[in-house]
N, C-alpha and C. Protein backbone atom coordinates (compact mmCIF):
# COMPACT_ATOMS: atom_id res chain seq x y z
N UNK A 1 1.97 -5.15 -11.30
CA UNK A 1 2.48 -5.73 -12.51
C UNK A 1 3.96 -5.38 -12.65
N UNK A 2 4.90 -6.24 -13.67
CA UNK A 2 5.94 -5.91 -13.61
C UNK A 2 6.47 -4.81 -14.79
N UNK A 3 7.70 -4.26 -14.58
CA UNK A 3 7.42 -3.10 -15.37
C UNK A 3 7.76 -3.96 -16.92
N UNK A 4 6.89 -3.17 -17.49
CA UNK A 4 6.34 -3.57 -18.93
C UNK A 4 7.72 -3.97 -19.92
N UNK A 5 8.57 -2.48 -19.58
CA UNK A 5 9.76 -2.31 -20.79
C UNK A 5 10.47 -3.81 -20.11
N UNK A 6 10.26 -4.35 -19.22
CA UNK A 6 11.87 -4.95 -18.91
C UNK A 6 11.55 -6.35 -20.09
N UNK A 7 10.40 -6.34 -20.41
CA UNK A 7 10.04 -7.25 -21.29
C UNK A 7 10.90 -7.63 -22.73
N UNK A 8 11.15 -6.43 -23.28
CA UNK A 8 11.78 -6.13 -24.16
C UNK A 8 12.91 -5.68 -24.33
N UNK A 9 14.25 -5.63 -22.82
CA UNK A 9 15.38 -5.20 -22.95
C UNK A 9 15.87 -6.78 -22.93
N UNK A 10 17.15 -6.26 -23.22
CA UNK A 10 18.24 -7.32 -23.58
C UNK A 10 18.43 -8.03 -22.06
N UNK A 11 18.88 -9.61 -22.10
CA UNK A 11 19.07 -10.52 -21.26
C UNK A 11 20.53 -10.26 -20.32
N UNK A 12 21.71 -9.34 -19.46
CA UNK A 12 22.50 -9.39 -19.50
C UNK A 12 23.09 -10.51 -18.31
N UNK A 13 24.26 -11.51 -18.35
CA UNK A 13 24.35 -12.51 -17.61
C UNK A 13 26.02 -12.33 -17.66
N UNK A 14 26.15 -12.60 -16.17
CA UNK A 14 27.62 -12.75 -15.85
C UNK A 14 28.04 -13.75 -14.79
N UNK A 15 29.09 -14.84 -15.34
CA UNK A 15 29.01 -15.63 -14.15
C UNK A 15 30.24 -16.01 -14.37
N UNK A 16 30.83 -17.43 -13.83
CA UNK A 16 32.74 -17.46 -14.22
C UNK A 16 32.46 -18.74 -15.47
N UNK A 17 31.38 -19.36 -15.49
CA UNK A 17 31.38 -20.38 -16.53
C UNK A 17 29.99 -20.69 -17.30
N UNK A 18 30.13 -20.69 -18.97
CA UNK A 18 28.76 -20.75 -19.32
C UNK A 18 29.07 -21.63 -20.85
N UNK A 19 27.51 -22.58 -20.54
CA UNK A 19 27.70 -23.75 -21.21
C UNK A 19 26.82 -23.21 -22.55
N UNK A 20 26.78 -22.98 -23.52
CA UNK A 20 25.68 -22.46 -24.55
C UNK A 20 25.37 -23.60 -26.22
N UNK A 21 24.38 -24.52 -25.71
CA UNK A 21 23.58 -25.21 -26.94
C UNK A 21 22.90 -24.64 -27.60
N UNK A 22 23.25 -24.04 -28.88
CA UNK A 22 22.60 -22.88 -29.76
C UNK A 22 21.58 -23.70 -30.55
N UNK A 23 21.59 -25.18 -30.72
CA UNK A 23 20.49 -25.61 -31.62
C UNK A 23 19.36 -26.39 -30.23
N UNK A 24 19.78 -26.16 -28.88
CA UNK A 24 18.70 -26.45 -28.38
C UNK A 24 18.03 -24.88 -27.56
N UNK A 25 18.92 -24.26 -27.77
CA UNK A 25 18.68 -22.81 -27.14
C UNK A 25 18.31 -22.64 -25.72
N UNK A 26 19.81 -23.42 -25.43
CA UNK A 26 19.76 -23.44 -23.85
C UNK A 26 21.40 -22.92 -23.49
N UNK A 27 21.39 -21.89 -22.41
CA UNK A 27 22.61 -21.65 -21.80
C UNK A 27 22.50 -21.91 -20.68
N UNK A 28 23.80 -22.66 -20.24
CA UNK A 28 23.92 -22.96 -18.58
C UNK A 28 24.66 -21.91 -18.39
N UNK A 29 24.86 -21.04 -16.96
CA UNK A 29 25.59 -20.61 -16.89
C UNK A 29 25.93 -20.97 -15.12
N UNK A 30 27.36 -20.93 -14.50
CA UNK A 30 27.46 -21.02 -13.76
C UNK A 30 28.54 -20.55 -12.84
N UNK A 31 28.48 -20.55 -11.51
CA UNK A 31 29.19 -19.86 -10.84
C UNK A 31 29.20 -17.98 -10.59
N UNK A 32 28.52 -17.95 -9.25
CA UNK A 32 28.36 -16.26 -9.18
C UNK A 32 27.47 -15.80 -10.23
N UNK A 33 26.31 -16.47 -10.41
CA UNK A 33 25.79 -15.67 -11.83
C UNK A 33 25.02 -14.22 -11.43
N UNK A 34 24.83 -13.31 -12.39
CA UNK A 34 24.38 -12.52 -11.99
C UNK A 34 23.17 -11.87 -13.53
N UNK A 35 21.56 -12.31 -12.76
CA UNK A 35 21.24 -11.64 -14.54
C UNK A 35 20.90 -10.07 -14.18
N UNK A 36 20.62 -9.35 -15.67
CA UNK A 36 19.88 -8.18 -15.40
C UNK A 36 19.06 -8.16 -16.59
N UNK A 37 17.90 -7.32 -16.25
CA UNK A 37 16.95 -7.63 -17.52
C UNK A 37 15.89 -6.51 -17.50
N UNK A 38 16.39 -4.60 -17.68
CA UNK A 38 15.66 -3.94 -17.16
C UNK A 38 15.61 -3.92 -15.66
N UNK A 39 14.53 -3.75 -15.27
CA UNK A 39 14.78 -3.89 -13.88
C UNK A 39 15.25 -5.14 -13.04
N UNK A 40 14.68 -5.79 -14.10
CA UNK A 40 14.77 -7.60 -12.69
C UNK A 40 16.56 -7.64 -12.89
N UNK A 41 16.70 -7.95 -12.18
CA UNK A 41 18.14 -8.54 -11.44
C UNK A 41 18.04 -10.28 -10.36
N UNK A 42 18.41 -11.18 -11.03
CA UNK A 42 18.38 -12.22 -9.98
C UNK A 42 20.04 -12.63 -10.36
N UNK A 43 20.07 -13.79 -9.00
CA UNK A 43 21.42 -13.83 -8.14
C UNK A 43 21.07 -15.73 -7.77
N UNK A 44 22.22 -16.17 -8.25
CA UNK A 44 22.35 -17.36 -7.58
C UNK A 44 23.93 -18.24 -8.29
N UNK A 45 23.73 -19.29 -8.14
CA UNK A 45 25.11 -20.20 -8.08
C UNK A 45 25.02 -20.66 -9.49
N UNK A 46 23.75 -20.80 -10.27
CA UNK A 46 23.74 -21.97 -11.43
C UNK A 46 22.15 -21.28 -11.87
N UNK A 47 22.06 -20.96 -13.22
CA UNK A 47 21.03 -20.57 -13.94
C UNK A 47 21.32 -21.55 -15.53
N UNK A 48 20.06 -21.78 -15.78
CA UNK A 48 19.95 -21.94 -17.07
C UNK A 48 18.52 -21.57 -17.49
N UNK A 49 18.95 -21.05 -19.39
CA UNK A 49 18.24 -19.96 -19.62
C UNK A 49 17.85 -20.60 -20.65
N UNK A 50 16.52 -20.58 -21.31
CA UNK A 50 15.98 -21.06 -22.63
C UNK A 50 14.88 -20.41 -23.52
N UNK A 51 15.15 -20.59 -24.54
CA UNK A 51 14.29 -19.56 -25.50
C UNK A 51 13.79 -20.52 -26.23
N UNK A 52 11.95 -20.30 -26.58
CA UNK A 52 11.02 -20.99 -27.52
C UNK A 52 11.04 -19.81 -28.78
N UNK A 53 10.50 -20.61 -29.79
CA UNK A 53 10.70 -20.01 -30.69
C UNK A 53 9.84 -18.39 -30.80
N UNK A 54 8.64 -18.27 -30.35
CA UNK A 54 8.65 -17.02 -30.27
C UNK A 54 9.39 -15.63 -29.21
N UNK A 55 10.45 -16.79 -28.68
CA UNK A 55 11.44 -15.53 -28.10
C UNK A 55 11.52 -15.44 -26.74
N UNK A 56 9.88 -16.15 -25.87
CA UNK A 56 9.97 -16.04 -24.66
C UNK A 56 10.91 -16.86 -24.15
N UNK A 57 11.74 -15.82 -23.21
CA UNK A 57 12.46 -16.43 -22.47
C UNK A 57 12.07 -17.47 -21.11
N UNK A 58 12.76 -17.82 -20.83
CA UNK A 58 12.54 -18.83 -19.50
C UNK A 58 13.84 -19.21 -18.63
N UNK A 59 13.69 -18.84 -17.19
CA UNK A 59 15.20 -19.11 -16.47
C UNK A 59 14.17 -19.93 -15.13
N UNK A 60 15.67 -20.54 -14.80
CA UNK A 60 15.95 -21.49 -13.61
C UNK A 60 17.07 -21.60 -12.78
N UNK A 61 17.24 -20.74 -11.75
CA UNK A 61 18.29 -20.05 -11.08
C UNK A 61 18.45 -21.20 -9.63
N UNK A 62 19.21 -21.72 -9.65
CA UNK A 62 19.74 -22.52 -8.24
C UNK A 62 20.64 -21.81 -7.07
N UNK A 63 20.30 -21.87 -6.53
CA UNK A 63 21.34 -21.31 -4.75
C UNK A 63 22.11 -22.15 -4.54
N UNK A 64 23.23 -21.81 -3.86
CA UNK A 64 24.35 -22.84 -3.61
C UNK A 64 23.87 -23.16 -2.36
N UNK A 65 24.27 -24.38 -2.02
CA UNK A 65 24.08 -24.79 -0.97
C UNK A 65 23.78 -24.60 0.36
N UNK A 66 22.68 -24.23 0.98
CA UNK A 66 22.89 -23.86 2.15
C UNK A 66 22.82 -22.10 2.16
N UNK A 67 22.41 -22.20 0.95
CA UNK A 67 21.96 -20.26 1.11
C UNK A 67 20.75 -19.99 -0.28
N UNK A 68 20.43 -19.28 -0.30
CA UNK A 68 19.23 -18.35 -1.01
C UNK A 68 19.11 -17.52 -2.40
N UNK A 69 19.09 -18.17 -3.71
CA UNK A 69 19.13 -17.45 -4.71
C UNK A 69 18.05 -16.12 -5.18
N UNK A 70 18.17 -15.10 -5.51
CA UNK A 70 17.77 -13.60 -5.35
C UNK A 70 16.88 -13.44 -6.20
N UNK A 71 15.98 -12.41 -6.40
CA UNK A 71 15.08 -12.20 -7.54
C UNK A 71 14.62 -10.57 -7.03
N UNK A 72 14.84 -9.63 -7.45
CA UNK A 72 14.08 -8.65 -7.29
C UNK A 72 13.68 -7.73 -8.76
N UNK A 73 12.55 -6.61 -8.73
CA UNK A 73 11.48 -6.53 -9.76
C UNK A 73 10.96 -5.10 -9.59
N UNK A 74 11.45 -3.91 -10.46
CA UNK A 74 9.86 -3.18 -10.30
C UNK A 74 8.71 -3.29 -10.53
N UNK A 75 8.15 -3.13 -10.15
CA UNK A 75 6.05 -3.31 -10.65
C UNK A 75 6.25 -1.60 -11.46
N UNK A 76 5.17 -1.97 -12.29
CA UNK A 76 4.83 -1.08 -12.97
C UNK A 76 3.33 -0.60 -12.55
N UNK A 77 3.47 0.97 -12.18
CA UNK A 77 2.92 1.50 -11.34
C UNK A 77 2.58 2.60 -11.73
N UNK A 78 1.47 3.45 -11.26
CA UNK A 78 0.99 4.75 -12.09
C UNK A 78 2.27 6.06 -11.61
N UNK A 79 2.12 6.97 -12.06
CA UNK A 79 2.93 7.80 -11.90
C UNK A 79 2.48 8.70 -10.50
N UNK A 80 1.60 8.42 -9.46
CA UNK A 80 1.26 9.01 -8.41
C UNK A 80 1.87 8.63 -7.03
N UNK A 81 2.15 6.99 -7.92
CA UNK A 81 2.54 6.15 -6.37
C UNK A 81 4.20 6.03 -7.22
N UNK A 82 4.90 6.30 -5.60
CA UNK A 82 6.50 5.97 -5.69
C UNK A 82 6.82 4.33 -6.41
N UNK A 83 8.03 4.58 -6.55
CA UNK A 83 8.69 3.22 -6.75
C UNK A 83 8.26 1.75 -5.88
N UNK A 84 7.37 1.04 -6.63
CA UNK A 84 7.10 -0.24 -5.83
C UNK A 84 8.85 -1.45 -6.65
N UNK A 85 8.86 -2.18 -5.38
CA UNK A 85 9.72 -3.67 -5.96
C UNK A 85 9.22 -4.72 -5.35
N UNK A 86 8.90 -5.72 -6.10
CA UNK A 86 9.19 -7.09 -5.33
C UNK A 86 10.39 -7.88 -5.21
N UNK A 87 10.85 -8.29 -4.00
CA UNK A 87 12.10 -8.77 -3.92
C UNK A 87 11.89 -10.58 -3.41
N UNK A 88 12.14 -11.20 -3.74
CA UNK A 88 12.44 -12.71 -3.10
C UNK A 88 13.71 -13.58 -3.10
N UNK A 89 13.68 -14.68 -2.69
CA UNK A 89 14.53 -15.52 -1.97
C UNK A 89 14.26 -17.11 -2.03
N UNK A 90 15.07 -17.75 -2.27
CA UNK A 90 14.26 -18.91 -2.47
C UNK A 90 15.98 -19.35 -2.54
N UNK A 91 15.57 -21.19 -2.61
CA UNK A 91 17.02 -22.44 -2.82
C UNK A 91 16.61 -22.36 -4.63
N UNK A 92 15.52 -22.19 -4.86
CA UNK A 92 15.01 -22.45 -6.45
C UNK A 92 14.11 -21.31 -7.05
N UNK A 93 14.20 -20.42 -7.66
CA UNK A 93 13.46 -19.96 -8.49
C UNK A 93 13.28 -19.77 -10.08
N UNK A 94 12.33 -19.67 -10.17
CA UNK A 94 11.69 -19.98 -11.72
C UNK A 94 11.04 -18.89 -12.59
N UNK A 95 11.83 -18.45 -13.55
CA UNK A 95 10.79 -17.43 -14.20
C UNK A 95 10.52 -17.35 -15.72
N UNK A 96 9.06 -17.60 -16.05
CA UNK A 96 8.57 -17.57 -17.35
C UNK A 96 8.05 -16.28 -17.74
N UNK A 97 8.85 -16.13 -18.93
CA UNK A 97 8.98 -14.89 -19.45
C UNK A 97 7.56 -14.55 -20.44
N UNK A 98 6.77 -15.77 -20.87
CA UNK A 98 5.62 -16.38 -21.21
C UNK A 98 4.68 -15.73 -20.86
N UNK A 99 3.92 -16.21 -19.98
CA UNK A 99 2.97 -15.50 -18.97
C UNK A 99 3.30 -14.71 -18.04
N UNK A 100 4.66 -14.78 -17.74
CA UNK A 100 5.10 -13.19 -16.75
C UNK A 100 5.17 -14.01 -15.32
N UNK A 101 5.51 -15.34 -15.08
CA UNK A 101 5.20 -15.61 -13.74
C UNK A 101 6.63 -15.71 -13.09
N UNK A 102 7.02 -16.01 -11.63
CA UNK A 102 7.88 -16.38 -10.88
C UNK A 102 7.47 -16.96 -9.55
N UNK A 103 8.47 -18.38 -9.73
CA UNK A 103 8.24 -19.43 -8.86
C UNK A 103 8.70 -19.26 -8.04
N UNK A 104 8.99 -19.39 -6.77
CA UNK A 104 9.60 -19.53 -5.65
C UNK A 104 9.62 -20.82 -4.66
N UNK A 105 10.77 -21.69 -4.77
CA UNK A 105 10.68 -23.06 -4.24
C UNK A 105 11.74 -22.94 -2.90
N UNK A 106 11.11 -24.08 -1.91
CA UNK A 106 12.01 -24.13 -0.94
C UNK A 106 12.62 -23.00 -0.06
N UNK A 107 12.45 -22.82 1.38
CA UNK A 107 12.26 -21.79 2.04
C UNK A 107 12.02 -20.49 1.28
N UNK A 108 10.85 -20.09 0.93
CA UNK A 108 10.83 -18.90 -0.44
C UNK A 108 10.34 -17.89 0.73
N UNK A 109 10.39 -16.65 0.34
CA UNK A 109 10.17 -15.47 0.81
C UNK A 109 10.26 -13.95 -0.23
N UNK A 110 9.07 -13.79 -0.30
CA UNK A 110 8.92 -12.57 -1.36
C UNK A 110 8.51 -11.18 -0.08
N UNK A 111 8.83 -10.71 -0.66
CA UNK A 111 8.93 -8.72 -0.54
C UNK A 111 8.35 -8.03 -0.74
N UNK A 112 7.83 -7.15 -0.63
CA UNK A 112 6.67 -5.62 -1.46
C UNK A 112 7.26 -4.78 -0.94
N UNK A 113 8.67 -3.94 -1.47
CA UNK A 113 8.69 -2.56 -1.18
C UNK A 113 8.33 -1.34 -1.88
N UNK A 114 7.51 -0.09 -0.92
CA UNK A 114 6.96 0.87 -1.54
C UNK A 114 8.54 2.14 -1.22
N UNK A 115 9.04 2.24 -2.42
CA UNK A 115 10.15 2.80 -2.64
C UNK A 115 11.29 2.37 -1.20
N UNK A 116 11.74 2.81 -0.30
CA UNK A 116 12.74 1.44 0.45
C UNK A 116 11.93 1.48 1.30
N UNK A 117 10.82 1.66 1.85
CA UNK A 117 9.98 0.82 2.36
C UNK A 117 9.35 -0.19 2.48
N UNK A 118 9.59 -1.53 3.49
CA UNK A 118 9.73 -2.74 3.26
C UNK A 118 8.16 -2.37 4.13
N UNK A 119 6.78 -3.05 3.11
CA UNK A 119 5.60 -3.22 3.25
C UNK A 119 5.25 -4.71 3.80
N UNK A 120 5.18 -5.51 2.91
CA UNK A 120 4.49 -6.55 2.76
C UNK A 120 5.80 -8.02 2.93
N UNK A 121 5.95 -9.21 3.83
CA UNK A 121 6.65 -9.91 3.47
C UNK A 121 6.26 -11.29 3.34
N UNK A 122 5.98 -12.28 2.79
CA UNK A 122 5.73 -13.77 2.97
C UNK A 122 6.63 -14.80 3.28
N UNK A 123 6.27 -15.49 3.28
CA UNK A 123 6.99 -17.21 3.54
C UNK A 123 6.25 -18.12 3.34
N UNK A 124 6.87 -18.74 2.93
CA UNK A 124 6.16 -20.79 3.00
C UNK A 124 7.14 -21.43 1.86
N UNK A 125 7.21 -22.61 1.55
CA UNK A 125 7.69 -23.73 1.07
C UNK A 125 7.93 -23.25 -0.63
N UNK A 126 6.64 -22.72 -1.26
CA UNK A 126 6.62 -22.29 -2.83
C UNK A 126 5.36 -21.03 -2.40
N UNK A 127 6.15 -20.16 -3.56
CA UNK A 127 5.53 -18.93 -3.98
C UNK A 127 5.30 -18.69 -5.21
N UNK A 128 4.39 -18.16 -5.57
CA UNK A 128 4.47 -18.47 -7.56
C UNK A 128 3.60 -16.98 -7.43
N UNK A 129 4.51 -16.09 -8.18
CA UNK A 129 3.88 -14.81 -8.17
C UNK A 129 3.52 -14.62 -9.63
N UNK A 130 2.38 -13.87 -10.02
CA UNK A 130 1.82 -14.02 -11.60
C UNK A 130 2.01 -12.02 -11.55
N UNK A 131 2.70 -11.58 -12.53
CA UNK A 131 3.45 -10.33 -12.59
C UNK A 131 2.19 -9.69 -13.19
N UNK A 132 0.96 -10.12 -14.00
CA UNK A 132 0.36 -9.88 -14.86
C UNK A 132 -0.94 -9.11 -13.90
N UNK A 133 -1.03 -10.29 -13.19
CA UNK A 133 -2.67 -9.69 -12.10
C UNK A 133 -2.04 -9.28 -10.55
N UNK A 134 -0.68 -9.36 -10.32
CA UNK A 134 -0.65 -9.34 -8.86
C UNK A 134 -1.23 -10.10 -7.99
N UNK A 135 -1.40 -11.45 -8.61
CA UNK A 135 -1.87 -12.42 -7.63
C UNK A 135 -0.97 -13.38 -7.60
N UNK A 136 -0.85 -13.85 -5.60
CA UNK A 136 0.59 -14.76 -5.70
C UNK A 136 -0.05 -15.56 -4.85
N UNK A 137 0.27 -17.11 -5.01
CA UNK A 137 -0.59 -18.13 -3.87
C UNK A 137 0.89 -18.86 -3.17
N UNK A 138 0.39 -19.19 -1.81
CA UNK A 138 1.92 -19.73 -1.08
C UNK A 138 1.36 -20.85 -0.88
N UNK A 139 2.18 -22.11 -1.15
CA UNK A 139 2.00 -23.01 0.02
C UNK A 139 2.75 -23.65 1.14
N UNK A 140 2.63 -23.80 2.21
CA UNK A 140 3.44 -23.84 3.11
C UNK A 140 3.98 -25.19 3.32
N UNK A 141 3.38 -25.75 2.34
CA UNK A 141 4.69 -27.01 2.26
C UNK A 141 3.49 -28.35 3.26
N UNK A 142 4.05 -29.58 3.81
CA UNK A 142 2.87 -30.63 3.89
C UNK A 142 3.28 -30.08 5.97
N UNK A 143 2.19 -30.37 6.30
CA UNK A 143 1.70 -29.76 7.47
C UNK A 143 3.09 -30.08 8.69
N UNK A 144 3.60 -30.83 8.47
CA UNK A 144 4.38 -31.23 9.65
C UNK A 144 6.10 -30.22 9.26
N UNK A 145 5.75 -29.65 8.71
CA UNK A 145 7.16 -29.19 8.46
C UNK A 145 6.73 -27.57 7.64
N UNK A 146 6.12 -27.00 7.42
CA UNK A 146 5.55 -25.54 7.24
C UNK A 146 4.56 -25.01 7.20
N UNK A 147 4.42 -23.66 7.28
CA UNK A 147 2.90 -22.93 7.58
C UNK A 147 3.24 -21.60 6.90
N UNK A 148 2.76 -21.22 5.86
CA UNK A 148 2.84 -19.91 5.34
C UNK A 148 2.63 -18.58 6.61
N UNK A 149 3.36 -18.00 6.72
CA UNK A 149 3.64 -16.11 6.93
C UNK A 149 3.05 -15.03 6.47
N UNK A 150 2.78 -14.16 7.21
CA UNK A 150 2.93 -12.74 6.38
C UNK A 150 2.64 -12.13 7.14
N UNK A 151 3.23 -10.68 6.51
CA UNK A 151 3.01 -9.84 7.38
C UNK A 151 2.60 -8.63 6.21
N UNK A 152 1.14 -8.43 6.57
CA UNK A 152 0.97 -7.22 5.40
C UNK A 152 0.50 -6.30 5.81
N UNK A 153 0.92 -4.96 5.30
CA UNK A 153 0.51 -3.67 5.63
C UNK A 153 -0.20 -3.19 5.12
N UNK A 154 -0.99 -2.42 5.56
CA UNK A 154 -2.87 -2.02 5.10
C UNK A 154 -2.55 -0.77 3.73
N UNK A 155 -3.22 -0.77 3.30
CA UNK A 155 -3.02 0.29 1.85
C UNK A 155 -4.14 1.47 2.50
N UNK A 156 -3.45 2.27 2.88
CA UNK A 156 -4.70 3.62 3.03
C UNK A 156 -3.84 4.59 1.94
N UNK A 157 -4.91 5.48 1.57
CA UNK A 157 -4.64 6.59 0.84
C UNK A 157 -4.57 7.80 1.51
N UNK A 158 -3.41 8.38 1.07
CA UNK A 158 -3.02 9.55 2.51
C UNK A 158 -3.32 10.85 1.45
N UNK A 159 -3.98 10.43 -0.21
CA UNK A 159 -4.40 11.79 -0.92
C UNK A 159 -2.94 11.95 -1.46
N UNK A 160 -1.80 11.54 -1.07
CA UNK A 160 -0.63 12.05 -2.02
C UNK A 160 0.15 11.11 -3.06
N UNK A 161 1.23 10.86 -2.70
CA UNK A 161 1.92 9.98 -3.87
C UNK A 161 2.06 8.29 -3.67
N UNK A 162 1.17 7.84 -2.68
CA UNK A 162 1.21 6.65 -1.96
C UNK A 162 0.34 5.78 -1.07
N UNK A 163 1.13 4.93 -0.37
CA UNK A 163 -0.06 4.22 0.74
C UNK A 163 1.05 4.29 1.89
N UNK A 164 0.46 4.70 2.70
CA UNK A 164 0.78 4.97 4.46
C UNK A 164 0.02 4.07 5.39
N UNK A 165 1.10 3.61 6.35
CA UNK A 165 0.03 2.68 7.48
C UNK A 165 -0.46 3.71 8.45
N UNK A 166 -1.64 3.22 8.54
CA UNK A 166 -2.30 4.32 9.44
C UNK A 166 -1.15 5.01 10.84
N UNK A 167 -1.75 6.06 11.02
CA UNK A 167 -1.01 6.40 12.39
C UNK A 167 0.61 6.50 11.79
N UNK A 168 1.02 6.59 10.99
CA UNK A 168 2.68 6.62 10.55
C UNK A 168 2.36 8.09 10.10
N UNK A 169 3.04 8.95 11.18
CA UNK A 169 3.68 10.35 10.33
C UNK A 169 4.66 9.99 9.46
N UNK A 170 4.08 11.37 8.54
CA UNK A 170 4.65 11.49 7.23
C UNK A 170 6.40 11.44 6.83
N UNK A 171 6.94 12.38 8.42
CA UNK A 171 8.09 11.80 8.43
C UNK A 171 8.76 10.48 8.37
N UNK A 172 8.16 10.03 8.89
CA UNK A 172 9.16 8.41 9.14
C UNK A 172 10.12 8.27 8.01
N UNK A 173 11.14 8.01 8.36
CA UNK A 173 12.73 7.84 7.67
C UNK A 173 12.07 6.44 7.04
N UNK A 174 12.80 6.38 6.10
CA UNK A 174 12.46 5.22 5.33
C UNK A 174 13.30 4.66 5.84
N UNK A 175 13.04 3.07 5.69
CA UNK A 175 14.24 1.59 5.75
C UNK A 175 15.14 1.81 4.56
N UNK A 176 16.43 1.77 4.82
CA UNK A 176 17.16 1.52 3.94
C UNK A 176 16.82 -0.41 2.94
N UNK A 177 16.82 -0.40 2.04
CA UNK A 177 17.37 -2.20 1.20
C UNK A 177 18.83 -2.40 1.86
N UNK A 178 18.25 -3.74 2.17
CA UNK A 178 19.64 -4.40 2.78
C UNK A 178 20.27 -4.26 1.71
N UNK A 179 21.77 -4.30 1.72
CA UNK A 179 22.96 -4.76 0.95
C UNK A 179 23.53 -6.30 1.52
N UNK A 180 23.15 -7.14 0.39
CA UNK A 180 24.35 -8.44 0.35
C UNK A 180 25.66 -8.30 -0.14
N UNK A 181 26.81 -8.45 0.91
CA UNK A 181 28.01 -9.08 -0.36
C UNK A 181 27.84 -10.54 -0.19
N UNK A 182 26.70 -11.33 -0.18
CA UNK A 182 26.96 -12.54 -0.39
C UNK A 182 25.97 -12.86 -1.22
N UNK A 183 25.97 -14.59 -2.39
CA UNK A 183 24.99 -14.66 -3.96
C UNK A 183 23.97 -14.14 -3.46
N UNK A 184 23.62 -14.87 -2.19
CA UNK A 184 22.19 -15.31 -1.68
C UNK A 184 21.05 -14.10 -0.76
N UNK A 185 22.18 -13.44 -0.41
CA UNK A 185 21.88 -12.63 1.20
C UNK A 185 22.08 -13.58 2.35
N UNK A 186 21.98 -12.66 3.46
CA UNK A 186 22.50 -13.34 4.78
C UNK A 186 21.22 -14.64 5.27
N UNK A 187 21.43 -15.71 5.56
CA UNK A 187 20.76 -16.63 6.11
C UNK A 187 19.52 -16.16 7.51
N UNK A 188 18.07 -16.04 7.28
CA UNK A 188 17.58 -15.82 7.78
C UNK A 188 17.25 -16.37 9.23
């Protein structure tokens, strides 16, 4: 699930241009946008943001052309297991602040890291992750042109603060999180 508080912190948005209809309660914003919202942080070329009257928010984040608009998330998690995030990628993503969901359109690719350990990764055409149950369905788009991915790592309990793939000493150096200086990240 996603973490609970980010529900209730403030919307923060930075981009070089933003269009704001206060009686339809819609902001465009555009160019380099960048939101933050508690933990979630997404990244793309062109967002617009809208509020129903009980407050839930709702965004729609576009990628510039030819690259990948961002979305990453803590899950909210017991205090035994480290820092989980979900991270994705997409030309389009979508998130209702409503039911807690996020869309993922057009080459999409979501993430599961267990603190910078990169676990779990997907692909296909659309991803629609529901923050509420941890259930996400892919589809890989119409047969002649995609096939959903993944690559997932087994959850064993090693008795301490986490899940370990079997046979992985305890040492193993963690993966660093990539760093982008670009909206999208680097083209896969």
């Amino acid at each position: 699930m996603a973490e609970r508080a980010d529900r209730d912190k403030p919307m923060n948005v930075e981009s070089d241009a933003l269009r704001y209809d206060d009686a339809k309660q819609v902001s465009v914003f555009t160019g380099k946008v960048v939101l933050t919202k508690g933990t979630m942080l997404i990244r793309g070329a062109r967002l617009e943001v809208t509020q129903d009257n009980d407050g839930n928010q709702f965004g729609v984040v576009t990628a510039e052309p030819g690259k990948l608009a961002f979305f990453r998330q803590k899950r909210d998690t017991s205090a035994e297991t480290p820092d989980e995030y979900m991270e994705g990628e997409a030309e389009l993503i979508e998130y209702d602040g409503k039911i807690d969901t996020v869309k993922f359109s057009r080459r999409a690719i979501l993430r599961r890291y267990i603190g910078a350990k990169l676990n779990d990764e997907i692909t296909g055409q659309v991803i629609v992750y529901d923050n509420n149950t941890s259930v996400l369905t892919v589809d890989g788009g119409p047969a002649s042109s995609g096939r959903v991915r993944a690559v997932l790592t087994p959850r064993v309990d090693d008795g301490k603060s986490g899940a370990t793939a079997p046979g992985a000493p305890a040492s193993t150096p963690a993966v660093p999180l990539r760093k982008s200086s670009t909206l999208g990240g680097a083209k896969k």
